[in-house]
PDB file of N, CA and C in Angstrom:
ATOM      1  N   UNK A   1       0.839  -1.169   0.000  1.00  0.00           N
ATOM      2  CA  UNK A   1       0.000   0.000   0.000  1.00  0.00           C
ATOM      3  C   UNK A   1       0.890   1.239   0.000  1.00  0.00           C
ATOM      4  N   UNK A   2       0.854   2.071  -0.774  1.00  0.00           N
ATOM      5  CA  UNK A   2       1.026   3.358  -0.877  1.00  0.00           C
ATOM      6  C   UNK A   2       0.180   4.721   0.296  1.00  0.00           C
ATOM      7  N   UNK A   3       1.322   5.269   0.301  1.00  0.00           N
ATOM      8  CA  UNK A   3       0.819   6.482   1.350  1.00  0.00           C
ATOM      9  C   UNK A   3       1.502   7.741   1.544  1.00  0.00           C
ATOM     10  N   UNK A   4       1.042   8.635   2.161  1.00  0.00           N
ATOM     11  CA  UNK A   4       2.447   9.686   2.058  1.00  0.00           C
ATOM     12  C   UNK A   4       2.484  10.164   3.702  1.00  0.00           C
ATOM     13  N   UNK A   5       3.719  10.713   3.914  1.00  0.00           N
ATOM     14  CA  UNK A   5       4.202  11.363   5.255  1.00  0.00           C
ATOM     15  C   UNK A   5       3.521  12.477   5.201  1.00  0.00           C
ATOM     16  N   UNK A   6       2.946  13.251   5.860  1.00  0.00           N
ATOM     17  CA  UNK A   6       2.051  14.507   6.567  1.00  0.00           C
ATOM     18  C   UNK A   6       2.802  14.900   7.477  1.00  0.00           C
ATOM     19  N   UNK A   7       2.707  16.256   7.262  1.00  0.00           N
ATOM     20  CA  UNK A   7       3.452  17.498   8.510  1.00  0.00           C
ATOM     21  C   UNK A   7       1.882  17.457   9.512  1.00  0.00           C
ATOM     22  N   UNK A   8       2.702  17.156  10.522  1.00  0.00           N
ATOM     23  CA  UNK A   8       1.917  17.647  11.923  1.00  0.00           C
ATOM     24  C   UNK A   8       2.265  18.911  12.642  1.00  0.00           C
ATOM     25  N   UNK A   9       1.782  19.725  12.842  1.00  0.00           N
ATOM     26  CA  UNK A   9       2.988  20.561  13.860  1.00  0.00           C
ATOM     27  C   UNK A   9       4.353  20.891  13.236  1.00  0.00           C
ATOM     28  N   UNK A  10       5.016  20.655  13.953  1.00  0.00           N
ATOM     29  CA  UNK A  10       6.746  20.507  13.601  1.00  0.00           C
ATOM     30  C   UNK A  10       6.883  19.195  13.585  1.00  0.00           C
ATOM     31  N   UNK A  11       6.299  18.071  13.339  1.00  0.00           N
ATOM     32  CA  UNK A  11       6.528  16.707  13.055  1.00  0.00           C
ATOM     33  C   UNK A  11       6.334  16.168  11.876  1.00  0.00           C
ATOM     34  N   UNK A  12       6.682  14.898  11.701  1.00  0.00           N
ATOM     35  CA  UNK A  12       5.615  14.457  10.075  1.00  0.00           C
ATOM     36  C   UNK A  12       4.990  13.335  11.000  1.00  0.00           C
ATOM     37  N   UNK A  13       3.998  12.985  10.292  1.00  0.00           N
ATOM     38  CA  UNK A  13       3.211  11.842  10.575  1.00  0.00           C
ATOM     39  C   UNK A  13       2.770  10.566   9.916  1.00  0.00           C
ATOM     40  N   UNK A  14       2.611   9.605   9.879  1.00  0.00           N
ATOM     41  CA  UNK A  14       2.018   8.991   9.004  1.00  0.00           C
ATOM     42  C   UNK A  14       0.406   8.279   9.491  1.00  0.00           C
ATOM     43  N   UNK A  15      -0.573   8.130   8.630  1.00  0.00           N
ATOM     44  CA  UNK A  15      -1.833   7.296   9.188  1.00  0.00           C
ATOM     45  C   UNK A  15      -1.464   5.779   8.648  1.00  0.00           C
ATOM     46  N   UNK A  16      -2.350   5.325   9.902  1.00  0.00           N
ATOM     47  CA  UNK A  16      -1.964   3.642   9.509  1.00  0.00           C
ATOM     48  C   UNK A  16      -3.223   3.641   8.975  1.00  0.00           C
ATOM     49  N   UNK A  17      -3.383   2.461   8.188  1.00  0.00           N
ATOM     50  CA  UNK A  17      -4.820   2.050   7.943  1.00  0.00           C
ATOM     51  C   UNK A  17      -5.402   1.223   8.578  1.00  0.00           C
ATOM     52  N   UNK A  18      -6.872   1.540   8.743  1.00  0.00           N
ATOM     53  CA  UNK A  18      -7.427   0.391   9.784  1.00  0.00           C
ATOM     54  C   UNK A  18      -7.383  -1.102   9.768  1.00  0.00           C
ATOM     55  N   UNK A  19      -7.082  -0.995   8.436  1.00  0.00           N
ATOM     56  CA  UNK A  19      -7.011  -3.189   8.320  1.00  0.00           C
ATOM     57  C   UNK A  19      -5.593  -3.299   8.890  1.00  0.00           C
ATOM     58  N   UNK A  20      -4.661  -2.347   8.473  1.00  0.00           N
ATOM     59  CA  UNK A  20      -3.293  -2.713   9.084  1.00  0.00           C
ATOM     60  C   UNK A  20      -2.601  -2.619  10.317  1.00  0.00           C
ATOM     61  N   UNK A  21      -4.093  -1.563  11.234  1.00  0.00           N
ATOM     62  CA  UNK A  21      -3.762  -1.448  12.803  1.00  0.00           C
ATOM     63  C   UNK A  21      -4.652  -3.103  13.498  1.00  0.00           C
ATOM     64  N   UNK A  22      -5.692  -3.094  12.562  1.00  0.00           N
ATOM     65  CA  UNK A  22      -6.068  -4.401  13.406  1.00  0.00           C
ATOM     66  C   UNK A  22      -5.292  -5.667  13.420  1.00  0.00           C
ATOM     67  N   UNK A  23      -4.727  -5.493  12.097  1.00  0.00           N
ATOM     68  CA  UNK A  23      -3.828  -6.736  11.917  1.00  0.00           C
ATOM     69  C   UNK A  23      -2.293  -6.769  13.138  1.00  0.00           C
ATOM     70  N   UNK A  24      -1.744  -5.338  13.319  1.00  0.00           N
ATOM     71  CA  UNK A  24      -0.944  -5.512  14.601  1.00  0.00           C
ATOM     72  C   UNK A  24      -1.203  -5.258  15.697  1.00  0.00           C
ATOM     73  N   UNK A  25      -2.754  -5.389  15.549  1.00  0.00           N
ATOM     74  CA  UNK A  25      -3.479  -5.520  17.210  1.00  0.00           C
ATOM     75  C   UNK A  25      -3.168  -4.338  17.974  1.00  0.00           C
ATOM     76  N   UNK A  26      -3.354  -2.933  17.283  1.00  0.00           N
ATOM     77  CA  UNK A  26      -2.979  -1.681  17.833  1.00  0.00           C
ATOM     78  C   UNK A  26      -3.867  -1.149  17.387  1.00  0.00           C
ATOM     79  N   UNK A  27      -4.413   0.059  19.140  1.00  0.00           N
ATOM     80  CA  UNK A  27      -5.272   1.008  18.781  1.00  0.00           C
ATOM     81  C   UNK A  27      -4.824   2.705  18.871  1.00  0.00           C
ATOM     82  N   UNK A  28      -6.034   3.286  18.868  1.00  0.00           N
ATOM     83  CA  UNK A  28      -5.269   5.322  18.701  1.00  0.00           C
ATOM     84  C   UNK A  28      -5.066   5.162  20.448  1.00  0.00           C
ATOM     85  N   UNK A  29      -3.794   5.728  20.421  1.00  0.00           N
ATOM     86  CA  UNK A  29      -2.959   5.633  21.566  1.00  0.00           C
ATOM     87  C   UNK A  29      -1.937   4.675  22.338  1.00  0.00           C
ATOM     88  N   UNK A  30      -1.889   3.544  21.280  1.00  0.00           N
ATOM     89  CA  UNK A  30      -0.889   2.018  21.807  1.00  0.00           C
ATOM     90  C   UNK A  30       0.329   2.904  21.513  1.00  0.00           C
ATOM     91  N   UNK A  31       0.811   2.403  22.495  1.00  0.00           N
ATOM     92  CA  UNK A  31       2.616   2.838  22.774  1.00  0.00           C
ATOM     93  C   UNK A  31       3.490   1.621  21.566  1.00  0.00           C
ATOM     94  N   UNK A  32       4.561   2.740  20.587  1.00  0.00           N
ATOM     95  CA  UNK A  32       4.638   1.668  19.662  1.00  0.00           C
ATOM     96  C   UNK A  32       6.676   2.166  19.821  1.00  0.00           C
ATOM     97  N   UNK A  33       7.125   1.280  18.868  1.00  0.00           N
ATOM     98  CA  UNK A  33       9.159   1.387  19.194  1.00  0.00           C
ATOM     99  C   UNK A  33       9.110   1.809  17.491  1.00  0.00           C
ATOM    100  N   UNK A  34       9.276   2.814  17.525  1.00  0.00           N
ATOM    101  CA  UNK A  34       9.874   3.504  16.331  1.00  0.00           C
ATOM    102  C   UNK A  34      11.293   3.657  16.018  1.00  0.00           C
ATOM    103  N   UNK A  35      11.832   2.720  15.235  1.00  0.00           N
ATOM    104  CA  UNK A  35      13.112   2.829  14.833  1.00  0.00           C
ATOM    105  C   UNK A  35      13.921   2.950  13.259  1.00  0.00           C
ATOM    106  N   UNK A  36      15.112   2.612  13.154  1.00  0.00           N
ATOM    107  CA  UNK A  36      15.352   2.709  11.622  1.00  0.00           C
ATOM    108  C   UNK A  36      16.705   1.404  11.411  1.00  0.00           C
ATOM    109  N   UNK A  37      16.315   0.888  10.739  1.00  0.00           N
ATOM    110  CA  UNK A  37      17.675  -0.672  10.073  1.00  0.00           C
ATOM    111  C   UNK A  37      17.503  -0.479   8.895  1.00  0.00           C
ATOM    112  N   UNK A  38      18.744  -0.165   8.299  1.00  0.00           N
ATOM    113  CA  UNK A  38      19.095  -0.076   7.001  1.00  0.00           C
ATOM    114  C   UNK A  38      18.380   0.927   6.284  1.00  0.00           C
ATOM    115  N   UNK A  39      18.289   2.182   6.938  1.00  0.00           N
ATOM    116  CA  UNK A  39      17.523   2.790   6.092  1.00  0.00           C
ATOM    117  C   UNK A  39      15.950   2.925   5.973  1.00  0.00           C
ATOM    118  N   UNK A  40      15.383   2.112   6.249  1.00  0.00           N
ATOM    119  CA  UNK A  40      13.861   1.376   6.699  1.00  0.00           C
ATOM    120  C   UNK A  40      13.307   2.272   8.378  1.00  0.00           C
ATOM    121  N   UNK A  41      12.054   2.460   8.324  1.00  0.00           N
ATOM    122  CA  UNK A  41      11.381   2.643   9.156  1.00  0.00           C
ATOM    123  C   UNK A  41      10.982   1.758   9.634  1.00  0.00           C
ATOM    124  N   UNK A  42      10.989   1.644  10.896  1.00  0.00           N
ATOM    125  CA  UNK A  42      10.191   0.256  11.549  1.00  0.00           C
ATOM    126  C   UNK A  42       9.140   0.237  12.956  1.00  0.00           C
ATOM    127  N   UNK A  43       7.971   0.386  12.399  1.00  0.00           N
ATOM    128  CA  UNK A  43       6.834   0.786  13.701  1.00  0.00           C
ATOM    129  C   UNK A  43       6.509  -0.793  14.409  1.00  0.00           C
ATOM    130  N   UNK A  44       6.815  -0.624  15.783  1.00  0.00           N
ATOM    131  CA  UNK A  44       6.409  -2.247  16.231  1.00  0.00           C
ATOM    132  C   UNK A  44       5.859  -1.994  17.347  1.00  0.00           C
ATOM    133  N   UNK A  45       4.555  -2.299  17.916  1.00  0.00           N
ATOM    134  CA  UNK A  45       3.925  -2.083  18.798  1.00  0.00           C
ATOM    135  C   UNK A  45       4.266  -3.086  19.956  1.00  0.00           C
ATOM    136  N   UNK A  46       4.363  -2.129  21.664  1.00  0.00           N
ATOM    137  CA  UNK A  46       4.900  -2.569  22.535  1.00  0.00           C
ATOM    138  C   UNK A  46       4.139  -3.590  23.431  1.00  0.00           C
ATOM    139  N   UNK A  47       4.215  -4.416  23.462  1.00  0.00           N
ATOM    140  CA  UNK A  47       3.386  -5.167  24.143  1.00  0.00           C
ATOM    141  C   UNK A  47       3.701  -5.103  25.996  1.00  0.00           C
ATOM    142  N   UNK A  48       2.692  -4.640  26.679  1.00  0.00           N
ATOM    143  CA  UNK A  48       3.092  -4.783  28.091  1.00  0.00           C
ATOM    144  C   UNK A  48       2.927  -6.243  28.517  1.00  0.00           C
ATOM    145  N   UNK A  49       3.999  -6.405  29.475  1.00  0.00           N
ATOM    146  CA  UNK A  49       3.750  -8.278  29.888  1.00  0.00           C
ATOM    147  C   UNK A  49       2.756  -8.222  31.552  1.00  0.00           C
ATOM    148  N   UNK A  50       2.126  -9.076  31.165  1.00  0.00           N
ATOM    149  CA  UNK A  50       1.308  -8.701  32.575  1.00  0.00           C
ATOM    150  C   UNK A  50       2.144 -10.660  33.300  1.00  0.00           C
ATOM    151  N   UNK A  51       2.238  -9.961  34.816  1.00  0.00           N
ATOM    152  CA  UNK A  51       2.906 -11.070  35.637  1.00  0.00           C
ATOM    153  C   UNK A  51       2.143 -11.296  36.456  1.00  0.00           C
ATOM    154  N   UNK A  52       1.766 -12.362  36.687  1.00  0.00           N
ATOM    155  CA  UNK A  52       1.409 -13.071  38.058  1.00  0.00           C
ATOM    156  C   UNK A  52       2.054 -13.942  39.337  1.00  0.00           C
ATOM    157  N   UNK A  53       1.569 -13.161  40.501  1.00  0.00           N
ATOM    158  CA  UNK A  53       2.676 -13.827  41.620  1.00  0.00           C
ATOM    159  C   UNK A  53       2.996 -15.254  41.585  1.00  0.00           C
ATOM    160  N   UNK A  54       1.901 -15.848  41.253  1.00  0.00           N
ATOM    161  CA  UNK A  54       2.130 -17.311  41.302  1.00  0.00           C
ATOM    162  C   UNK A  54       2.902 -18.167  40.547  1.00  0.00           C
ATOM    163  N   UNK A  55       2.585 -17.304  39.060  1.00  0.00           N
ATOM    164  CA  UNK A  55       3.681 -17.508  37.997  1.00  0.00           C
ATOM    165  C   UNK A  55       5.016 -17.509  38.323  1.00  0.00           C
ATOM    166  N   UNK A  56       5.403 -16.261  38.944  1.00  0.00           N
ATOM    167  CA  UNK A  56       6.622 -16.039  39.020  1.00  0.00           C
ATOM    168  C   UNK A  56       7.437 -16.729  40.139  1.00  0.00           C
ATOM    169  N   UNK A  57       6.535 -17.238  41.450  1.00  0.00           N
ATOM    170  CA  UNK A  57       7.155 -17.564  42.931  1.00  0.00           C
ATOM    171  C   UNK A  57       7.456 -19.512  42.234  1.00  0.00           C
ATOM    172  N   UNK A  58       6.903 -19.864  40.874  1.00  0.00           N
ATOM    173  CA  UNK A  58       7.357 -21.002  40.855  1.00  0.00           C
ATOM    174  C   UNK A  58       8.624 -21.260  39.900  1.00  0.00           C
ATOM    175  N   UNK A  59       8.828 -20.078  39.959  1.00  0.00           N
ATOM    176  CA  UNK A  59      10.451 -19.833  38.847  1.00  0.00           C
ATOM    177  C   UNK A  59      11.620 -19.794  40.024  1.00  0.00           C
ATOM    178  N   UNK A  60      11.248 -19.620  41.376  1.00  0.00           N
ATOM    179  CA  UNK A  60      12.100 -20.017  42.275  1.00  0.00           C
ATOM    180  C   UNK A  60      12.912 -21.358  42.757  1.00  0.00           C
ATOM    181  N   UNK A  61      13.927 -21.099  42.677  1.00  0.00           N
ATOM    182  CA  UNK A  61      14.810 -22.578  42.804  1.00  0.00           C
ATOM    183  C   UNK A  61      15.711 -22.507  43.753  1.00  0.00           C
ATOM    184  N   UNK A  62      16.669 -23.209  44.282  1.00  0.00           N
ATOM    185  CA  UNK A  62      17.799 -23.080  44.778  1.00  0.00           C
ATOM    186  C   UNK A  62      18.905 -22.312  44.237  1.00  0.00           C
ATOM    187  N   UNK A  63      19.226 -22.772  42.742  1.00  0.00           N
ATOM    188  CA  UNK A  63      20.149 -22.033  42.348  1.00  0.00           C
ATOM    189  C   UNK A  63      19.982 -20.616  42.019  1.00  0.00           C
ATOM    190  N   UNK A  64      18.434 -20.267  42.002  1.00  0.00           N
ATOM    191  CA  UNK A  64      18.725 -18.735  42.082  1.00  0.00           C
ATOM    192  C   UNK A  64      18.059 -17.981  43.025  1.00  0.00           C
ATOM    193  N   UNK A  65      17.795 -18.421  44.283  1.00  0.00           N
ATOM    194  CA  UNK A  65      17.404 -18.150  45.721  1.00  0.00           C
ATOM    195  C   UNK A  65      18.713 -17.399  46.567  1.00  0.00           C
ATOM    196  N   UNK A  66      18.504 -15.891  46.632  1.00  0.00           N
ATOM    197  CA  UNK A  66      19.799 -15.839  47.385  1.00  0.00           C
ATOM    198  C   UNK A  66      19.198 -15.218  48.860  1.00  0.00           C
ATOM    199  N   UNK A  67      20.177 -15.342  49.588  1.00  0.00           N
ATOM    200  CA  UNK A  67      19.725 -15.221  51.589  1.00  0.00           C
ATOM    201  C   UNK A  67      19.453 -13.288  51.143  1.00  0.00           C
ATOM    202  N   UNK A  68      19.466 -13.717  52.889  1.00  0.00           N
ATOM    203  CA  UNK A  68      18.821 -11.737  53.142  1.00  0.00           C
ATOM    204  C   UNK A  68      20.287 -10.902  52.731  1.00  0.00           C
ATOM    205  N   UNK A  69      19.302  -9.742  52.406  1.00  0.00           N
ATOM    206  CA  UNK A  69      19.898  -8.210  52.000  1.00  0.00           C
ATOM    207  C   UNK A  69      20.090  -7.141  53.197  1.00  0.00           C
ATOM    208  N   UNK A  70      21.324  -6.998  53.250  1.00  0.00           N
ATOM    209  CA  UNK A  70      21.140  -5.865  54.593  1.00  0.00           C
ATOM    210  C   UNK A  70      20.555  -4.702  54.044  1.00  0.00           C
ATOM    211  N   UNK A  71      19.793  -3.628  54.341  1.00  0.00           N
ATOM    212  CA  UNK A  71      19.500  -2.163  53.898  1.00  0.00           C
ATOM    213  C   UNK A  71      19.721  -1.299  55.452  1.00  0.00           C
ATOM    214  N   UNK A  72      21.080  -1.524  56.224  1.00  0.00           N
ATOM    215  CA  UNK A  72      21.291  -0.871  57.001  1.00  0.00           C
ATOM    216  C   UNK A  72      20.022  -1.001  58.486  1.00  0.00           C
ATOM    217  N   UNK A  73      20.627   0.001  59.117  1.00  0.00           N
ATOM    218  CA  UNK A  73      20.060  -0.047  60.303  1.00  0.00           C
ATOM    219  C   UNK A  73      18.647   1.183  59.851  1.00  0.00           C
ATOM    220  N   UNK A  74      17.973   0.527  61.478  1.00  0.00           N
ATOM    221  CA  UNK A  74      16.749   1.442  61.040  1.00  0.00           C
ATOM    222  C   UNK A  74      16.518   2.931  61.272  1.00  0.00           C
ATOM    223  N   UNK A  75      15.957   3.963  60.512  1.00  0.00           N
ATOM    224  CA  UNK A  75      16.396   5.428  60.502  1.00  0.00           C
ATOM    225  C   UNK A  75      15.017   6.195  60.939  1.00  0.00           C
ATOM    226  N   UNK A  76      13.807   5.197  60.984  1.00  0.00           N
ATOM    227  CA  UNK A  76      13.051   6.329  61.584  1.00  0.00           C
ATOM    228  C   UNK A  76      12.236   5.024  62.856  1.00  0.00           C
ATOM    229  N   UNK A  77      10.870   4.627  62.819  1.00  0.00           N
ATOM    230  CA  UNK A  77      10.117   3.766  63.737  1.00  0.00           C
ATOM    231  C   UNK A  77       9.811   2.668  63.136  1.00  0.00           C
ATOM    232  N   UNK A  78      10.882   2.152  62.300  1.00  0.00           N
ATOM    233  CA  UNK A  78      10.572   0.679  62.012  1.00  0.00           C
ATOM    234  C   UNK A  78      10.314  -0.165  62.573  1.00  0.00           C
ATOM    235  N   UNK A  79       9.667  -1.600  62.818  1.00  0.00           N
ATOM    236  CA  UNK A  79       9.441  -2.742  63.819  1.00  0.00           C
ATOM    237  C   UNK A  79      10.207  -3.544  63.330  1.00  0.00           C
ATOM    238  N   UNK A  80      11.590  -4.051  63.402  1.00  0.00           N
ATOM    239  CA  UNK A  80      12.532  -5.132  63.182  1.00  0.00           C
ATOM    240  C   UNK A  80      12.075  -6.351  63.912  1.00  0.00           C
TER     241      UNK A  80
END
């Protein structure tokens, strides 16, 4: 598909088209990584990772379990 760059402001812009925002599952306002390889523009939309505690507390093992962290002594009415 053919298209052209548009001045915004002091910017240029481009419009996506709607078959081609649905197709990368992006809407008006998705946070996207705008970059350039070889010359090429490259729009790639950011996907946030959503985590769950449970998910994550079973990625715990021995080998990467480490003991307590000192953060010093206490500076205001902490309960140690």
């Amino acid at each position: 598909m053919h298209t052209k760059i548009q001045k915004w402001g002091n910017s240029l812009g481009l419009r996506i088209p709607r078959s081609f925002a649905a197709e990368a599952q992006v809407k008006e306002g998705a946070a996207v990584d705008l970059s350039v390889e070889n010359g090429r523009l490259l729009v790639r939309p950011l996907r946030v990772r959503k985590y769950a505690l449970s998910v994550l507390l079973r990625k715990i093992n021995r080998r990467n379990l480490h003991g307590e962290v000192s953060t010093g002594r206490a500076v205001g009415r902490e309960a140690w």
